[in-house]
Protein backbone atom coordinates (compact mmCIF):
# COMPACT_ATOMS: atom_id res chain seq x y z
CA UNK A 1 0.00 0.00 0.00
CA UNK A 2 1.69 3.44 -0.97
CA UNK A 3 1.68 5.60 1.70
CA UNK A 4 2.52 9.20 2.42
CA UNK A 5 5.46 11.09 3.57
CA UNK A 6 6.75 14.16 5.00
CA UNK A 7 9.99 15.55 4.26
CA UNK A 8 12.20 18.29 6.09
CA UNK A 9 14.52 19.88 3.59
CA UNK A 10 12.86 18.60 0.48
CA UNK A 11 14.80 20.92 -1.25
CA UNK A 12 18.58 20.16 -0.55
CA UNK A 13 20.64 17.68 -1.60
CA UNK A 14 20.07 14.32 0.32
CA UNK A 15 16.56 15.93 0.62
CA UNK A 16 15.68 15.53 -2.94
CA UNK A 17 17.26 12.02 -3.52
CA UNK A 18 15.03 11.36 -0.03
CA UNK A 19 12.26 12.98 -2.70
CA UNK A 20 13.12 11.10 -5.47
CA UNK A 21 13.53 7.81 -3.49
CA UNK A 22 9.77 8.12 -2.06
CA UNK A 23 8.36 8.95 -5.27
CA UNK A 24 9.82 6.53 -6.80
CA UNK A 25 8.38 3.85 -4.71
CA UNK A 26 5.10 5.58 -5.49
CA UNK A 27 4.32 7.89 -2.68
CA UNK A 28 2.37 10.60 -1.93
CA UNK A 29 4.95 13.52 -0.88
CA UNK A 30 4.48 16.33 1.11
CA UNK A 31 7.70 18.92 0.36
CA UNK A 32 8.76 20.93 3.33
CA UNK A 33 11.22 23.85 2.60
CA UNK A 34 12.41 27.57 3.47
CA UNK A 35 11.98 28.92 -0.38
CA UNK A 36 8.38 28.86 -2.01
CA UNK A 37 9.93 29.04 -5.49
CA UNK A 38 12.06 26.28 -5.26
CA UNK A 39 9.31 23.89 -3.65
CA UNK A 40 7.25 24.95 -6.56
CA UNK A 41 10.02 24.05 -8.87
CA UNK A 42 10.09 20.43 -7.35
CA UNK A 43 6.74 19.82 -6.67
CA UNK A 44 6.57 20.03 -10.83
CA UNK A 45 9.54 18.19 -11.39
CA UNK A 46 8.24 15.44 -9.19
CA UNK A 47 4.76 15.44 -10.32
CA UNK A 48 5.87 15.64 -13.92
CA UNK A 49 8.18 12.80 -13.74
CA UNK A 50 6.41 10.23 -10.83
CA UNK A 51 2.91 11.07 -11.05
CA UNK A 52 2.66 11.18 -7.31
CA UNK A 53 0.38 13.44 -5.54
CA UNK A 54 2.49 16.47 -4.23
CA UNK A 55 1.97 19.05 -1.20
CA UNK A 56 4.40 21.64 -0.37
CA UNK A 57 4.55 23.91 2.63
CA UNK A 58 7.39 26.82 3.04
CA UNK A 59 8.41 27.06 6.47
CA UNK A 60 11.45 29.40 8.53
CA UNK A 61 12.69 26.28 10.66
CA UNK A 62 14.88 28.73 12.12
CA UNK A 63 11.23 29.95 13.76
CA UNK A 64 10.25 28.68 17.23
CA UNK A 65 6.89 27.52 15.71
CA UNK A 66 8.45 26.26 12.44
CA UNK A 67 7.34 22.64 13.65
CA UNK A 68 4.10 23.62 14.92
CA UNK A 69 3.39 25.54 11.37
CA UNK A 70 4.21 22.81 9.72
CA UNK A 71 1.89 20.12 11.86
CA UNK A 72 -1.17 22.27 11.72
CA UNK A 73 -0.76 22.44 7.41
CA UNK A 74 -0.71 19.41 7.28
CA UNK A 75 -4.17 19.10 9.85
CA UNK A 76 -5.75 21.58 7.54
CA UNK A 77 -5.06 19.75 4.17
CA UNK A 78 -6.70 16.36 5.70
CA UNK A 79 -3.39 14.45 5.22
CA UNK A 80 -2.15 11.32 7.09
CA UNK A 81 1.63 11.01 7.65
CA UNK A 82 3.15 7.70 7.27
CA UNK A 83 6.52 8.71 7.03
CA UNK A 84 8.15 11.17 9.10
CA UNK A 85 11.47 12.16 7.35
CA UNK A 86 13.62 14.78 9.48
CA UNK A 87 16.03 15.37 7.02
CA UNK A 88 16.90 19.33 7.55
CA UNK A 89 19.57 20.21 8.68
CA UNK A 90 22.34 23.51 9.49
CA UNK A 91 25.77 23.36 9.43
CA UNK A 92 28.50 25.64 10.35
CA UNK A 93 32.40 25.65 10.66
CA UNK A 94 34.37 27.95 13.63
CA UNK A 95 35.81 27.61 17.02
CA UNK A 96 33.02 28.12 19.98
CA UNK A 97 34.57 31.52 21.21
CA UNK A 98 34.34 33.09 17.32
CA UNK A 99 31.12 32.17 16.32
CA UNK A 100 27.79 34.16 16.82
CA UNK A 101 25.03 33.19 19.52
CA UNK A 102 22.70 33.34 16.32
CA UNK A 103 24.22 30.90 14.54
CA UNK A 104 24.34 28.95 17.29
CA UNK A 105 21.04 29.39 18.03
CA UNK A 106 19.79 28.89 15.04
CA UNK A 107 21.89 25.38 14.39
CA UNK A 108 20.22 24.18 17.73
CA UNK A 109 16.70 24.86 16.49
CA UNK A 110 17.23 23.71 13.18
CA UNK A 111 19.17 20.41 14.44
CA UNK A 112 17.05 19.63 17.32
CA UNK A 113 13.82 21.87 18.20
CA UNK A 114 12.21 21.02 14.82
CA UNK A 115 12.72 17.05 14.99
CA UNK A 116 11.61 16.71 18.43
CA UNK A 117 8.86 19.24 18.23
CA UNK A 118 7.48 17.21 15.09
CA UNK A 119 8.09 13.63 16.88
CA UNK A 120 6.07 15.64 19.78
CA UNK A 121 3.22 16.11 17.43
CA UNK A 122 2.80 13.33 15.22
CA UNK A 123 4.10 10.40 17.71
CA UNK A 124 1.20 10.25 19.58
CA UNK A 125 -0.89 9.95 16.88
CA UNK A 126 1.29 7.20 15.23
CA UNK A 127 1.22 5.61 18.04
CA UNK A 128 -2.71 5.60 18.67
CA UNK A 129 -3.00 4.38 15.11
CA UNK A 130 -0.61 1.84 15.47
CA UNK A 131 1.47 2.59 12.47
CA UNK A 132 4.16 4.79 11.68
CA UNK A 133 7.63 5.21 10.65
CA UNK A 134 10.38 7.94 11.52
CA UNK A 135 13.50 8.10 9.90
CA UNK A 136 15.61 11.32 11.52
CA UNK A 137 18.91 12.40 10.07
CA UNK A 138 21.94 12.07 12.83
CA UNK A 139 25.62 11.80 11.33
CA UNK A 140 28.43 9.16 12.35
CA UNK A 141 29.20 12.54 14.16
CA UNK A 142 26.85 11.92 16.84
CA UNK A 143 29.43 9.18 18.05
CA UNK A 144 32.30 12.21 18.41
CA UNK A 145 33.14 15.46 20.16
CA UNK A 146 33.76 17.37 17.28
CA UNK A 147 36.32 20.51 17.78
CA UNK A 148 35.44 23.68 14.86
CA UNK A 149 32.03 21.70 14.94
CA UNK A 150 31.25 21.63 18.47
CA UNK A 151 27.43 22.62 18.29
CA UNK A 152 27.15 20.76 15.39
CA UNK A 153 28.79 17.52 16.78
CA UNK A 154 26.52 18.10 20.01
CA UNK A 155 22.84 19.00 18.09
CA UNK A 156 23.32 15.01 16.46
CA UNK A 157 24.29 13.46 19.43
CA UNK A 158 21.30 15.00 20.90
CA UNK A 159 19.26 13.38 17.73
CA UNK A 160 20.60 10.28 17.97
CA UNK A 161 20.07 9.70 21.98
CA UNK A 162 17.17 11.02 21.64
CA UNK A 163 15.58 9.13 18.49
CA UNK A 164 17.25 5.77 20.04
CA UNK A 165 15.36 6.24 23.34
CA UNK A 166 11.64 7.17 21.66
CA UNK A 167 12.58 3.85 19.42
CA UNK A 168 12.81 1.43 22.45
CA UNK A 169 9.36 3.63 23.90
CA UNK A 170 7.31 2.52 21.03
CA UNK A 171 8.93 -0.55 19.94
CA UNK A 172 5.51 -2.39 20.91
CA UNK A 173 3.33 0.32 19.04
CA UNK A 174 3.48 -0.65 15.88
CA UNK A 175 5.51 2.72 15.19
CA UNK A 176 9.51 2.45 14.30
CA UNK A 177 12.05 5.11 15.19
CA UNK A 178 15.39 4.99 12.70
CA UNK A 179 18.14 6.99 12.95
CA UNK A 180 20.76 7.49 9.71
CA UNK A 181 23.95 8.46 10.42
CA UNK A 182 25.81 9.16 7.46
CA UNK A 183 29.35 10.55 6.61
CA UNK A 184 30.27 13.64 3.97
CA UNK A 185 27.57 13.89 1.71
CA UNK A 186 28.29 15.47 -1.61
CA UNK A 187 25.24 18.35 -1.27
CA UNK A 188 25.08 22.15 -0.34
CA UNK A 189 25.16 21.46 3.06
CA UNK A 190 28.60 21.45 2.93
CA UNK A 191 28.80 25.22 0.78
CA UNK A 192 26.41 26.78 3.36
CA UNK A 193 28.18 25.44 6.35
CA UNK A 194 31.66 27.00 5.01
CA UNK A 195 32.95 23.45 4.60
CA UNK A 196 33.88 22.76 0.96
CA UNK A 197 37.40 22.85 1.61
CA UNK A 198 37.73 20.59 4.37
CA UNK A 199 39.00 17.22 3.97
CA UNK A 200 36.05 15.80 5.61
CA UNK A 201 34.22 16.83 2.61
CA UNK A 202 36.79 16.52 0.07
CA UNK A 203 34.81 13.34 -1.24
CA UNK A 204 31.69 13.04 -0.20
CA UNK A 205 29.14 10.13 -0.60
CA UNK A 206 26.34 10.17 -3.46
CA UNK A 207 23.53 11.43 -1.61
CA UNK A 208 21.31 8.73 -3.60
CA UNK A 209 23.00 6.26 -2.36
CA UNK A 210 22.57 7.59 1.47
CA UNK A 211 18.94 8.10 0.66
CA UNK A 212 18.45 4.60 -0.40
CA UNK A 213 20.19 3.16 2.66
CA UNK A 214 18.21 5.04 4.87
CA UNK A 215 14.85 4.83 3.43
CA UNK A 216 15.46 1.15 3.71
CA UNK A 217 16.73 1.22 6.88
CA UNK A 218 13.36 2.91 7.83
CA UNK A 219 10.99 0.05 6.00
CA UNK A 220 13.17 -2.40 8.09
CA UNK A 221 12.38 -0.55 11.18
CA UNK A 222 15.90 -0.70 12.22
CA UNK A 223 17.39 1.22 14.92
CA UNK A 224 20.20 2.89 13.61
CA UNK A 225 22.17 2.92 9.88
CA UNK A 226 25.58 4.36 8.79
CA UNK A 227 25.63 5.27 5.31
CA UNK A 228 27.91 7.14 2.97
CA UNK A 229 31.50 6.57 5.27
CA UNK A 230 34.80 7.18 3.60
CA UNK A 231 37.27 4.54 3.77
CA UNK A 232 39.25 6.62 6.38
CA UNK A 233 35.85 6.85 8.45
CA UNK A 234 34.39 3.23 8.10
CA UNK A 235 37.55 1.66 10.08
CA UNK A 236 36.69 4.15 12.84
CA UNK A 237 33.22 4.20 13.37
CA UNK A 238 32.91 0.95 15.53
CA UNK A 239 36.19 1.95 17.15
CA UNK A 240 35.76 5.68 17.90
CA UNK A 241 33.42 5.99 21.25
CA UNK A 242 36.13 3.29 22.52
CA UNK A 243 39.19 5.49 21.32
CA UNK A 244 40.85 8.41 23.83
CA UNK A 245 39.32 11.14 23.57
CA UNK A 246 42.23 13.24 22.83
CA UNK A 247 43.34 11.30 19.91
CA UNK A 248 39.68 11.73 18.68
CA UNK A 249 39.51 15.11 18.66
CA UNK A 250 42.81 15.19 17.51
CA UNK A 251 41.96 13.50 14.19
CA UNK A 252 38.59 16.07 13.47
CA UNK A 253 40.47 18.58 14.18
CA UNK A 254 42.84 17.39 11.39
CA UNK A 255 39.41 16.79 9.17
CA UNK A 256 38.13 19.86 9.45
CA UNK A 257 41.61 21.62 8.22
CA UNK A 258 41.64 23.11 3.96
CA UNK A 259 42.07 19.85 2.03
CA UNK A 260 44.51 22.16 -0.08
């Protein structure tokens, strides 16, 4: 039975192959982004190409209610979610004591206020249905302090602990919590969060192929799923949360460093 699903960051690079990867299978969307025009744009594209009913709502996520906004849209339309997709995301490159309390802010709502705030409000009624899957975007960063990306290190840890934990809550509801944690993706996360240069991102993964893994992951209901790790990462990830945590920091440090 095709179902329907909601996507943060429709728009963006993993976003659309998450997009493209739903419709695909057949799915109704419904396209959550911060510029009108370029929803538009995709909603056509989509539409044109899958023949898949196609709802888009623009949203600030950077706004307090950005979550709320988007639930009550989605009430007034008379759509059911199946799929929850937190996909958006913010980036942002700097050391602690150089970048803005704005930025900061704004990474923390982005990262973390809109995905819980949307598990808030559509949980419960997954859970009184007894159906539902949520697949939120974390990174194998989650696993790491992460010096230059301290907030951003911190905001997926949060994501993952927190996803993990709902997961085990429900896990007799009917209603699945997954969590992907990828590597460098090759999108414009990267540009906007001042990172193209880094060797961390100096090749990232295909963000089809990270798409793919985790929209499996979610039909499989499984708890967590790495995707998209360079062969310097992949050795690591298992190893990393067991490592010293000055030789960690040591090596992200390094990673975060002009690839030139």
């Amino acid at each position: 039975m095709k179902k329907t699903a909601l996507i943060t960051g429709a728009t963006g690079g993993l976003g659309r192959a998450f997009v493209k990867q739903l419709a695909k299978a057949g799915h109704a969307l419904v396209l959550v982004g911060r510029n009108p025009q370029k929803l538009a744009a995709l909603k056509t594209e989509i539409e044109a190409t899958y023949a898949v009913k196609t709802t888009t709502i623009a949203v600030d996520f950077t706004d307090e209610t950005a979550a709320e906004q988007i639930f009550d849209q989605v009430a007034a339309q008379g759509l059911q979610i199946d799929y929850l997709i937190n996909n958006v995301g913010l980036g942002g490159q700097g050391a602690f004591s150089e970048r803005t309390m704005a930025q900061d802010v704004d990474m923390m709502r982005v990262n973390m206020l809109v995905p819980t705030k949307l598990m808030k409000l559509f949980v419960p009624e997954f859970v009184k249905r007894g159906a539902g899957r949520i697949l939120n975007v974390s990174s194998s960063a989650a696993l790491i302090p992460g010096p230059l990306q301290a907030e951003y290190y911190a905001t997926k840890a949060y994501v993952t602990s927190l996803s993990n934990a709902i997961a085990y809550e429900v896990k007799d509801s009917g209603v699945t919590v997954t969590t992907l944690m990828p590597g460098a993706i090759e999108t414009g996360f990267a540009k906007a969060g001042g990172l193209t240069q880094t060797k961390m991102f100096a090749h990232g993964a295909d963000p089809a192929a990270v798409a793919r893994a985790g929209y499996r992951g979610m039909l499989a209901g499984k708890l967590n799923v790495f995707a998209g790790l360079s062969a310097v990462q992949r050795p690591f990830v298992g190893l990393m949360p067991l490592m010293p945590k000055k030789a960690i920091m040591s090596f992200v440090a390094n990673q975060q460093s002009n690839s030139n």
